[in-house]
PDB file of N, CA and C in Angstrom:
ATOM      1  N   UNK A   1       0.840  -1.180   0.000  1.00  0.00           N
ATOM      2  CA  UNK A   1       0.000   0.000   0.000  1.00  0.00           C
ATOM      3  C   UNK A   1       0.886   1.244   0.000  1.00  0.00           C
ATOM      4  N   UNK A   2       0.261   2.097  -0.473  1.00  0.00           N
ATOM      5  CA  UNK A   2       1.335   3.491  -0.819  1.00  0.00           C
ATOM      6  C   UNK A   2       0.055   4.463   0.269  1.00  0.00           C
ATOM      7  N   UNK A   3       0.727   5.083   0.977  1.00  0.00           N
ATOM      8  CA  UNK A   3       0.253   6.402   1.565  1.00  0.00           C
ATOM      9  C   UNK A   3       0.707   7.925   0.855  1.00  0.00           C
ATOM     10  N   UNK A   4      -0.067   8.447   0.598  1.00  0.00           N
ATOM     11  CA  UNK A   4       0.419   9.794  -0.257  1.00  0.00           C
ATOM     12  C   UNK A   4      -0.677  10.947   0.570  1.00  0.00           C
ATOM     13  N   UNK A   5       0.616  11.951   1.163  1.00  0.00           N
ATOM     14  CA  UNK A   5       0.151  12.858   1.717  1.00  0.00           C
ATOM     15  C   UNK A   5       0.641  14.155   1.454  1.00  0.00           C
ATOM     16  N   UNK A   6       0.099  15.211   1.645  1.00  0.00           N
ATOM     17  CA  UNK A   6       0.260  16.654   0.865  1.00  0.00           C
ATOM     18  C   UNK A   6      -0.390  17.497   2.140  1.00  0.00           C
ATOM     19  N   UNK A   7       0.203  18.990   2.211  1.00  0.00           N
ATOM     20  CA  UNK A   7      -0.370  19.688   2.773  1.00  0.00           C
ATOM     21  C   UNK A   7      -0.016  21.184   1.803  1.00  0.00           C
ATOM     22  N   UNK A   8      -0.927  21.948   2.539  1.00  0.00           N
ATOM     23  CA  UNK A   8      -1.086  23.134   1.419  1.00  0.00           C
ATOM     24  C   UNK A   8      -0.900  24.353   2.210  1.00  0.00           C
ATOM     25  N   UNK A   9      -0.341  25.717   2.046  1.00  0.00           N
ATOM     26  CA  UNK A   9      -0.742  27.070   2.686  1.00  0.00           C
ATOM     27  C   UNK A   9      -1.715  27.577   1.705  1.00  0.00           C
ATOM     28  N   UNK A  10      -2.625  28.172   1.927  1.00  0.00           N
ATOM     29  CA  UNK A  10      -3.437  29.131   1.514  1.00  0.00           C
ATOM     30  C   UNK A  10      -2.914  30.364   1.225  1.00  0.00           C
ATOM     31  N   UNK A  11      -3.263  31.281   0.263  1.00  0.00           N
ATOM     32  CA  UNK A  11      -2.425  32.317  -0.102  1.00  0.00           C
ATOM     33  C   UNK A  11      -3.618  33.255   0.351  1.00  0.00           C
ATOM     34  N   UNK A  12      -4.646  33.041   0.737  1.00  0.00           N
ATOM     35  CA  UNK A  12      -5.811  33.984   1.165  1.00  0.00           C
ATOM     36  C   UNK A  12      -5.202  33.999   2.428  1.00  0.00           C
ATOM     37  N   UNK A  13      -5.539  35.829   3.022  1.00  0.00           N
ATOM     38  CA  UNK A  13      -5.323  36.108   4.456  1.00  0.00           C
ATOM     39  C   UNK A  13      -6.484  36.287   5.352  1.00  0.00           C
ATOM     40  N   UNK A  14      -7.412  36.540   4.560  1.00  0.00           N
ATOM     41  CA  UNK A  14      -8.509  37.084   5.464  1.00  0.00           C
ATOM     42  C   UNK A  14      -9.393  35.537   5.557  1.00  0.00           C
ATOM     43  N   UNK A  15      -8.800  35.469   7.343  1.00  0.00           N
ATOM     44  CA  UNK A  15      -9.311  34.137   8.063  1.00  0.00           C
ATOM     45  C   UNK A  15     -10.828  33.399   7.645  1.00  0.00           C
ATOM     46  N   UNK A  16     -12.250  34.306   7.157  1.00  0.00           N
ATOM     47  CA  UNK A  16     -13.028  33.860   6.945  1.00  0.00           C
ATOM     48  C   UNK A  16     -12.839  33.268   5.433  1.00  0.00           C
ATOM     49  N   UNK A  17     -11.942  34.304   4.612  1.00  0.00           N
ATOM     50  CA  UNK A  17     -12.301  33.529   3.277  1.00  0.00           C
ATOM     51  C   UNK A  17     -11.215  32.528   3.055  1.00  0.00           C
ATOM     52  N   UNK A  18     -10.056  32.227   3.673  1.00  0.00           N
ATOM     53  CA  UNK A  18      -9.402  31.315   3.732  1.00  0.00           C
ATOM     54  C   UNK A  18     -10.225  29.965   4.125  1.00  0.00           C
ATOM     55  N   UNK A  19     -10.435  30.180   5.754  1.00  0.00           N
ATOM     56  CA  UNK A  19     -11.527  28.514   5.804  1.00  0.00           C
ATOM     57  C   UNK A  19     -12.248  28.615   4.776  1.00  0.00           C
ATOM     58  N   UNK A  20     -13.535  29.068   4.103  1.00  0.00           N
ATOM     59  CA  UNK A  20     -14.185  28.771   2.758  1.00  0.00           C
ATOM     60  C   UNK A  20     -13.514  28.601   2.008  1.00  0.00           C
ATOM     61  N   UNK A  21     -12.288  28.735   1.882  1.00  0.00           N
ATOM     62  CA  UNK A  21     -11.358  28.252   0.376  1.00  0.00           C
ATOM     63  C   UNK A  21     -10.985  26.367   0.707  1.00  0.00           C
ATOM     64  N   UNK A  22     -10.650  26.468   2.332  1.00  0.00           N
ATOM     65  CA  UNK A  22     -10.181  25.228   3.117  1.00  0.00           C
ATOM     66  C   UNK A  22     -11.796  24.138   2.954  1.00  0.00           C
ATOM     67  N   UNK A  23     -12.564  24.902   2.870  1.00  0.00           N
ATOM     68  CA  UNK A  23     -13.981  23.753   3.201  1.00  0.00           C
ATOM     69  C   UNK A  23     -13.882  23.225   1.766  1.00  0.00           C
ATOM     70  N   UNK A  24     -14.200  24.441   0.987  1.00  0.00           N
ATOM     71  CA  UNK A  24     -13.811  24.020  -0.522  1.00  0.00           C
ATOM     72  C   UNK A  24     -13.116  22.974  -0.883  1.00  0.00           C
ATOM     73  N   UNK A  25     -12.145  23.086  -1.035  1.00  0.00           N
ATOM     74  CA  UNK A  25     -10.788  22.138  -1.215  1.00  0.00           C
ATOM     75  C   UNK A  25     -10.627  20.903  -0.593  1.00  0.00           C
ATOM     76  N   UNK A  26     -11.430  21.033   0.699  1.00  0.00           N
ATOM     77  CA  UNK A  26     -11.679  19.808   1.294  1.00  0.00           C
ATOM     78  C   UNK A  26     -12.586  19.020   0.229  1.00  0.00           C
ATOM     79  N   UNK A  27     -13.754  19.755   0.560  1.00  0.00           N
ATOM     80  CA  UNK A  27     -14.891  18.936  -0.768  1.00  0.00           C
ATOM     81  C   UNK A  27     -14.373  18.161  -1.519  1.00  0.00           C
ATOM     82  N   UNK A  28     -13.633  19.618  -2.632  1.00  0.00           N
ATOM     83  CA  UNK A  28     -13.149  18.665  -4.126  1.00  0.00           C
ATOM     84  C   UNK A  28     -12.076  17.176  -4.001  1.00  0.00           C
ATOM     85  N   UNK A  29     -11.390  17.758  -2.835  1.00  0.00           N
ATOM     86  CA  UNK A  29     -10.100  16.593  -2.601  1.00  0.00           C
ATOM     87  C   UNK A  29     -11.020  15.231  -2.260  1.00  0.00           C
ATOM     88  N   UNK A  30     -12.468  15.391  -1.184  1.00  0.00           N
ATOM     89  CA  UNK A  30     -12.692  13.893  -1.028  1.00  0.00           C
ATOM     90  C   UNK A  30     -13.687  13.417  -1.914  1.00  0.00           C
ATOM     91  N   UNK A  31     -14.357  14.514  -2.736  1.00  0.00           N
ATOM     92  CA  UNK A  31     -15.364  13.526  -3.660  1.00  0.00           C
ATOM     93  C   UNK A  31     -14.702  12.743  -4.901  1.00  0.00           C
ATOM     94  N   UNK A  32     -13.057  12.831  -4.687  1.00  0.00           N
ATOM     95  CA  UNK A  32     -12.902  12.591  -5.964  1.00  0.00           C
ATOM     96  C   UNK A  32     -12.420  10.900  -5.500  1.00  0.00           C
ATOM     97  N   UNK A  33     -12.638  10.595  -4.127  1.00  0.00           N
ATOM     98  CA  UNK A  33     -12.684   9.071  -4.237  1.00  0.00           C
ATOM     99  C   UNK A  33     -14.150   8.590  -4.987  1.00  0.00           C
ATOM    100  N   UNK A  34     -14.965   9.572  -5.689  1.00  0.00           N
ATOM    101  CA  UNK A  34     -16.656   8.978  -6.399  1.00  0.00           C
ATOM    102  C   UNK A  34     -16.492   9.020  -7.630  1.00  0.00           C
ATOM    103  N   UNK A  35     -14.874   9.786  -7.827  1.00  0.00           N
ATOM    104  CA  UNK A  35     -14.617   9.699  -9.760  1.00  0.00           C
ATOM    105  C   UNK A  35     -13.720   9.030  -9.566  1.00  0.00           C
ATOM    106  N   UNK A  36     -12.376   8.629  -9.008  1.00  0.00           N
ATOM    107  CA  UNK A  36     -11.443   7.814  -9.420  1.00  0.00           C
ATOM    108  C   UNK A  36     -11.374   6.502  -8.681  1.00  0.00           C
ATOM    109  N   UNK A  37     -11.666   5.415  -9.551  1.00  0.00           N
ATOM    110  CA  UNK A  37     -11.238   4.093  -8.544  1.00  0.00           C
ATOM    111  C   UNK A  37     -10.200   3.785  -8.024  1.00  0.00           C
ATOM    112  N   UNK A  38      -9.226   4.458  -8.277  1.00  0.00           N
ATOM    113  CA  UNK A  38      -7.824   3.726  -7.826  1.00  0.00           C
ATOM    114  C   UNK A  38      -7.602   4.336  -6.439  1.00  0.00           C
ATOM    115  N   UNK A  39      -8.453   5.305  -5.779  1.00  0.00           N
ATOM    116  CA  UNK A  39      -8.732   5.657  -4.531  1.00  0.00           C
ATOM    117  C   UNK A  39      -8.974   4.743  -3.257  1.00  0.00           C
ATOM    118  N   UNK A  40      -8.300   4.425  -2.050  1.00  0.00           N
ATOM    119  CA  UNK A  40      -8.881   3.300  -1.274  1.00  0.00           C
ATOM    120  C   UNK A  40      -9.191   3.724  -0.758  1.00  0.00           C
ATOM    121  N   UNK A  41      -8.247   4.998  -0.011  1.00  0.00           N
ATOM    122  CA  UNK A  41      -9.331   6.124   0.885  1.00  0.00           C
ATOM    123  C   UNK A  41      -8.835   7.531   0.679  1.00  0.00           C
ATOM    124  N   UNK A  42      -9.570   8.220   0.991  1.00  0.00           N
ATOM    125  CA  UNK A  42      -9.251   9.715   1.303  1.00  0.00           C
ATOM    126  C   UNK A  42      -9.576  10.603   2.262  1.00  0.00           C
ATOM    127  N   UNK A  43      -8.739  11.442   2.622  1.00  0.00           N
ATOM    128  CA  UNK A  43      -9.192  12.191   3.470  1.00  0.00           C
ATOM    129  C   UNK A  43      -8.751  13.296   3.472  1.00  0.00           C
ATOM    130  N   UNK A  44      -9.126  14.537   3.842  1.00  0.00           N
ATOM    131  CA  UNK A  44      -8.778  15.909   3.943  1.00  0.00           C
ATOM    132  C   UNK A  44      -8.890  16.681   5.029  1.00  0.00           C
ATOM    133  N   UNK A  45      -7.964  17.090   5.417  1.00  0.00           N
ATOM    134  CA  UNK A  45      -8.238  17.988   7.199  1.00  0.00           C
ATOM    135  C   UNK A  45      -8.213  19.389   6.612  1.00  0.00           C
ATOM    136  N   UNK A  46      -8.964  20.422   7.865  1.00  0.00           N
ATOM    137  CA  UNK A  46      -7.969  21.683   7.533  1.00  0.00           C
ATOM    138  C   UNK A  46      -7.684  22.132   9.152  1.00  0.00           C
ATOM    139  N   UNK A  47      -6.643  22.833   9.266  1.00  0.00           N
ATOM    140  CA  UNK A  47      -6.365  22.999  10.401  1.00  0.00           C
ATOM    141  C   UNK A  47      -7.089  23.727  11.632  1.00  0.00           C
ATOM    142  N   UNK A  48      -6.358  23.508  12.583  1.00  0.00           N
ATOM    143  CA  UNK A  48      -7.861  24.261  13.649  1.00  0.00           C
ATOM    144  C   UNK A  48      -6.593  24.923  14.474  1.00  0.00           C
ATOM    145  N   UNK A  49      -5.256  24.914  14.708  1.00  0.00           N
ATOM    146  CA  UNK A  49      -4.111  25.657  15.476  1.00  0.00           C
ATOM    147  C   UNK A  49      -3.400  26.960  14.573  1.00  0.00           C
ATOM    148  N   UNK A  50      -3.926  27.733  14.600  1.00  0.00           N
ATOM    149  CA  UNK A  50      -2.982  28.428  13.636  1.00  0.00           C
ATOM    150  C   UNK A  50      -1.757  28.553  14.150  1.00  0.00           C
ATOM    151  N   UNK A  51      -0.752  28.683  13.551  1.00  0.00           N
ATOM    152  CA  UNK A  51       0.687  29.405  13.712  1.00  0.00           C
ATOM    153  C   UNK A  51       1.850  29.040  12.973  1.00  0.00           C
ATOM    154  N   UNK A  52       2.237  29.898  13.053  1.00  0.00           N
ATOM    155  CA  UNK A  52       3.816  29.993  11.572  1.00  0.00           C
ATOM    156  C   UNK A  52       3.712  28.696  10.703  1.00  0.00           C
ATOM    157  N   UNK A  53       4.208  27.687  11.853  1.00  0.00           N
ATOM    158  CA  UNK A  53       4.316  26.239  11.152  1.00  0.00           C
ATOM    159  C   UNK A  53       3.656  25.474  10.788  1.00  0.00           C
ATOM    160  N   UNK A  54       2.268  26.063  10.678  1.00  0.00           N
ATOM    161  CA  UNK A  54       1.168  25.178  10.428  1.00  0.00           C
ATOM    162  C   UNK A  54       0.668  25.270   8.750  1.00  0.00           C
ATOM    163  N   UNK A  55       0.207  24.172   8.285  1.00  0.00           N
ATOM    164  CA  UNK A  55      -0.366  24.372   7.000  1.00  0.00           C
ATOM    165  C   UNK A  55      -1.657  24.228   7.216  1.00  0.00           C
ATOM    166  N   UNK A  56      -2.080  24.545   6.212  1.00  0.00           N
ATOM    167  CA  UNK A  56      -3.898  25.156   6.435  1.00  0.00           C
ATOM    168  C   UNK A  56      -4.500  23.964   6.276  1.00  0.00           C
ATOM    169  N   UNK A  57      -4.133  23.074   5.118  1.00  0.00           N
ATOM    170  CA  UNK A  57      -5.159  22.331   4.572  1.00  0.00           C
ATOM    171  C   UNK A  57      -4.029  20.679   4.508  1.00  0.00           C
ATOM    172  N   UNK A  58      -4.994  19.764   4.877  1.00  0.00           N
ATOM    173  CA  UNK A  58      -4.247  18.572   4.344  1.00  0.00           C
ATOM    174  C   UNK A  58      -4.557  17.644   4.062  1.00  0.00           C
ATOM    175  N   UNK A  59      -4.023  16.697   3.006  1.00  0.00           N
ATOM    176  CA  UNK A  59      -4.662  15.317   2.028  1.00  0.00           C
ATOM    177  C   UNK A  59      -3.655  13.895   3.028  1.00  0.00           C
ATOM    178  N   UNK A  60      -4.889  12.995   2.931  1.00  0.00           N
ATOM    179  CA  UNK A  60      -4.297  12.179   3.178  1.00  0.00           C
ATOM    180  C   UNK A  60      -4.734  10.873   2.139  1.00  0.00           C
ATOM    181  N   UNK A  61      -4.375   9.935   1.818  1.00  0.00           N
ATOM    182  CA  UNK A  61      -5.002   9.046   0.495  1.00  0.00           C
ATOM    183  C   UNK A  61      -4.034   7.753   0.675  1.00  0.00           C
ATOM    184  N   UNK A  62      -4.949   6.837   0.043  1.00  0.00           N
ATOM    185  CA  UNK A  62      -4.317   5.560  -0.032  1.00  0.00           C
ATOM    186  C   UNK A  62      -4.473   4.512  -1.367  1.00  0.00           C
ATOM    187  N   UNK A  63      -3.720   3.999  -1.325  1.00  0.00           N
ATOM    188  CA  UNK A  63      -3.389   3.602  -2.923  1.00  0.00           C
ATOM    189  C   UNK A  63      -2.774   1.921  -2.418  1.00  0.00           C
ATOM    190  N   UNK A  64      -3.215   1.284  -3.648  1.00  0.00           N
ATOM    191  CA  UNK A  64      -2.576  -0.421  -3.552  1.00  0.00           C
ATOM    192  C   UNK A  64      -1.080  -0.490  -4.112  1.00  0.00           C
ATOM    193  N   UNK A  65      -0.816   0.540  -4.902  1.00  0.00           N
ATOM    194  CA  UNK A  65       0.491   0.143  -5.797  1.00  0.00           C
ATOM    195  C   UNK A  65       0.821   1.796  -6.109  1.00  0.00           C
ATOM    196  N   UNK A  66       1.830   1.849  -6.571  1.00  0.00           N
ATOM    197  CA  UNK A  66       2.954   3.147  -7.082  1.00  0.00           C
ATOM    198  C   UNK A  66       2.003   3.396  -8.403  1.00  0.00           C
ATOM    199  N   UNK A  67       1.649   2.220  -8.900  1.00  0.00           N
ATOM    200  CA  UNK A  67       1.255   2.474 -10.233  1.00  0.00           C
ATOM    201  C   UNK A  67      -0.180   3.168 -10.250  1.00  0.00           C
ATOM    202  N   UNK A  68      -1.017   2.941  -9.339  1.00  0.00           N
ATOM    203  CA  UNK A  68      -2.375   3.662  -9.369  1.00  0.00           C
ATOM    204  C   UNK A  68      -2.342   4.567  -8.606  1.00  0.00           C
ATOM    205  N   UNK A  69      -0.893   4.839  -7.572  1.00  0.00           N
ATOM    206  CA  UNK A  69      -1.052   6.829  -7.393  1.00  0.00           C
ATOM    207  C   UNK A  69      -0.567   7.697  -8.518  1.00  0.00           C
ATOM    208  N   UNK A  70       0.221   6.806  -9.517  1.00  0.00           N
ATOM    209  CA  UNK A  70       0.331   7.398 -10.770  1.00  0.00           C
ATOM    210  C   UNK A  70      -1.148   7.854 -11.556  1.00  0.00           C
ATOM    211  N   UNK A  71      -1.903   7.061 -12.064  1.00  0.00           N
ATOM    212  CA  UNK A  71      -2.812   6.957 -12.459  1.00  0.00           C
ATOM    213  C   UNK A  71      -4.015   7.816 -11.934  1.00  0.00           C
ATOM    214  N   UNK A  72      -4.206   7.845 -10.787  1.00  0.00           N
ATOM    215  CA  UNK A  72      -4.724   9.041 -10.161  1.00  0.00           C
ATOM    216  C   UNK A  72      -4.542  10.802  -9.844  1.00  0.00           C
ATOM    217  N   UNK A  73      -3.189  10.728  -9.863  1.00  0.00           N
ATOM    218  CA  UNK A  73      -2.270  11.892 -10.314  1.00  0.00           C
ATOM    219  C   UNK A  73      -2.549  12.545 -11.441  1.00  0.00           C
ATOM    220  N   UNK A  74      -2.502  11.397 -13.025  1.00  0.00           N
ATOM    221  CA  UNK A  74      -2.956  11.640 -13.886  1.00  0.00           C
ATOM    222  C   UNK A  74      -4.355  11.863 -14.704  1.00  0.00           C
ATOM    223  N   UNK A  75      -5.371  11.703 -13.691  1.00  0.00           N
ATOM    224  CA  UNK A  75      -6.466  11.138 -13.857  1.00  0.00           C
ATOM    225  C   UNK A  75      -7.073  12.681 -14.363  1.00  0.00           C
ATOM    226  N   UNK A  76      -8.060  13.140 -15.212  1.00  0.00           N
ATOM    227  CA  UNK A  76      -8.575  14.416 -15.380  1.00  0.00           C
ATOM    228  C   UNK A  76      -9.712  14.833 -14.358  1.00  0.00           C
ATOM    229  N   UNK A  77     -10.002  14.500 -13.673  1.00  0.00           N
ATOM    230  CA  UNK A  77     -10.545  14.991 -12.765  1.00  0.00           C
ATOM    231  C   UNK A  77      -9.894  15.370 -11.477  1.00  0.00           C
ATOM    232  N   UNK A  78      -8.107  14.462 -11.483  1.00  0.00           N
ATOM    233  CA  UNK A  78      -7.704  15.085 -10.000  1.00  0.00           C
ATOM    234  C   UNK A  78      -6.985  16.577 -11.024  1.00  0.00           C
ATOM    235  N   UNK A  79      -6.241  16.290 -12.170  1.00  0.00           N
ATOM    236  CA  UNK A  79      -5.883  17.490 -12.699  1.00  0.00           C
ATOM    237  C   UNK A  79      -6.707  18.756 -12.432  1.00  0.00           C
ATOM    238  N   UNK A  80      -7.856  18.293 -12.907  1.00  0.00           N
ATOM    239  CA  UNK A  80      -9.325  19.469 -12.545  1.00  0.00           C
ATOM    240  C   UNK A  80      -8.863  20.383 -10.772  1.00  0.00           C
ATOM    241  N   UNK A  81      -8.801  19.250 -10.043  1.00  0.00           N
ATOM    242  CA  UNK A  81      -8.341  19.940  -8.420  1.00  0.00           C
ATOM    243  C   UNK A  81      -7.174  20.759  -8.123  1.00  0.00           C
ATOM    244  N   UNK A  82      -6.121  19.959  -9.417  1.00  0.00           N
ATOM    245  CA  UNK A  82      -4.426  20.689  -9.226  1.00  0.00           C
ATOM    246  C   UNK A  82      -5.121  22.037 -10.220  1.00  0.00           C
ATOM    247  N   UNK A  83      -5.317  22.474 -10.966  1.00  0.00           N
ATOM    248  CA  UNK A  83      -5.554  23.494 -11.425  1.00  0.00           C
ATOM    249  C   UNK A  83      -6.563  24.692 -10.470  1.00  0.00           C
ATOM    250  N   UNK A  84      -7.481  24.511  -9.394  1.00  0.00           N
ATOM    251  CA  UNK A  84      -7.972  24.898  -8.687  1.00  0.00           C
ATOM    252  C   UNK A  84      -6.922  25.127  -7.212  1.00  0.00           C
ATOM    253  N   UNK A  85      -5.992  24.228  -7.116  1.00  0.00           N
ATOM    254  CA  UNK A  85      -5.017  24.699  -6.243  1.00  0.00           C
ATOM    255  C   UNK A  85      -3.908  25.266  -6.807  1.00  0.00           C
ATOM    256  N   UNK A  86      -3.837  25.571  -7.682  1.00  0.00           N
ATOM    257  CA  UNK A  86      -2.456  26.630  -8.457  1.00  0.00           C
ATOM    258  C   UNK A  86      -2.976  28.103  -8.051  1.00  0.00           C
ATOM    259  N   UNK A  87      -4.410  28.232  -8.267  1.00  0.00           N
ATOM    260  CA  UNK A  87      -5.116  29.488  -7.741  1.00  0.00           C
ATOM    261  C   UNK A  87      -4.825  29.892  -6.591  1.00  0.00           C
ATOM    262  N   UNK A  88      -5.041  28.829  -5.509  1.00  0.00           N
ATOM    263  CA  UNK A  88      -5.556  29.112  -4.087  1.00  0.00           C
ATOM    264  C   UNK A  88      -3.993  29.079  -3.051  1.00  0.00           C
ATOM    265  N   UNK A  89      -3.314  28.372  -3.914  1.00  0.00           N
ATOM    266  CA  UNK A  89      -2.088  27.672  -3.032  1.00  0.00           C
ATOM    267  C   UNK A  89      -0.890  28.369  -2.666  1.00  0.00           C
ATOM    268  N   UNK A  90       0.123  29.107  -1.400  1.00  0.00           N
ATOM    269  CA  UNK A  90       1.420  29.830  -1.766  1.00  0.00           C
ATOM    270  C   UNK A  90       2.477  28.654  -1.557  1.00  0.00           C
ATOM    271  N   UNK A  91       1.856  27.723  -0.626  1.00  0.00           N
ATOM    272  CA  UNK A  91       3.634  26.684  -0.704  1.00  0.00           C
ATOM    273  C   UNK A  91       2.489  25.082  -0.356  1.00  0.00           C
ATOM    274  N   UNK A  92       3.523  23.887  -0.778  1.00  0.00           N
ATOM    275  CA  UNK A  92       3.361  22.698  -0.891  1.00  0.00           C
ATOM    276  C   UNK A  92       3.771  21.873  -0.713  1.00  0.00           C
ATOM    277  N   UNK A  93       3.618  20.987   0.394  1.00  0.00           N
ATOM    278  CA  UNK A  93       4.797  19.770   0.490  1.00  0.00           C
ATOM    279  C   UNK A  93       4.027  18.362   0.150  1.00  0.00           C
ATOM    280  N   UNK A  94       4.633  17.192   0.200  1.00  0.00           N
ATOM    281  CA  UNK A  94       4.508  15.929   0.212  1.00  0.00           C
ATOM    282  C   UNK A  94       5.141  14.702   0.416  1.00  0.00           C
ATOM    283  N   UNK A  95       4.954  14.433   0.650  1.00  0.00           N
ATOM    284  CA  UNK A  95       5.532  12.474   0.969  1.00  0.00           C
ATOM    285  C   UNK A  95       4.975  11.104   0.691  1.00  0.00           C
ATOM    286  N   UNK A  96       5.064  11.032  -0.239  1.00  0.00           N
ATOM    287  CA  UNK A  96       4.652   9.503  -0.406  1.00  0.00           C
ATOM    288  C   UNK A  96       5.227   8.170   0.283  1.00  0.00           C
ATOM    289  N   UNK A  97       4.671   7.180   0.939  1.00  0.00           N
ATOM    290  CA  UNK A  97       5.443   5.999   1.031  1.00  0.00           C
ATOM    291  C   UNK A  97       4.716   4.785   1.257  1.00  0.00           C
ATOM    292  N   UNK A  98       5.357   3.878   1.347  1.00  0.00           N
ATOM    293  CA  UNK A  98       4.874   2.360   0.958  1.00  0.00           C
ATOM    294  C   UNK A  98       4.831   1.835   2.844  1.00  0.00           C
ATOM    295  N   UNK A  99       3.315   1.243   2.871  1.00  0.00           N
ATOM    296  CA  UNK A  99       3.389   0.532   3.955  1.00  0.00           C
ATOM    297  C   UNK A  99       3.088  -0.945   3.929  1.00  0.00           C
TER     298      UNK A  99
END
């Protein structure tokens, strides 16, 4: 099993329209285990501590093989989400790994 996780800063400052960008993004990130099968699970937090080191928003997802977090990556509907976070997003990390 592959775990693939991501977290996001928000480039919005003003706290109310940031969470609505965070509820948002939550949405799109978990309905898309209802378009892509290669999804086992998903999940999306957004944060509730603010401070310096914190990221706003975060993915968590699970996958059987390397080859179908590829496939999902590539999939046009998660593209659809990466193009909606190029908008919203100022920095990005991730880690993938095999359990």
């Amino acid at each position: 099993m592959i775990k693939h996780i991501v977290m996001w800063r928000l480039k919005e400052e003003n706290p109310a329209e940031k969470l609505e960008l965070a509820r948002t993004l939550k949405s799109k990130l978990e309905n898309l285990k209802n378009l892509i099968p290669e999804i086992v699970q998903i999940e999306a937090g957004i944060n509730i501590i603010p401070s310096e080191a914190a990221f706003d928003v975060v993915l968590f997802s699970l996958f059987v093989t390397e080859k179908e977090l590829g496939d999902y990556q590539n999939h046009p509907e998660h593209i659809k989400v990466g193009d909606f976070l190029k908008e919203i997003v100022s920095e990005r990390t991730v880690v993938d790994y095999e359990v």
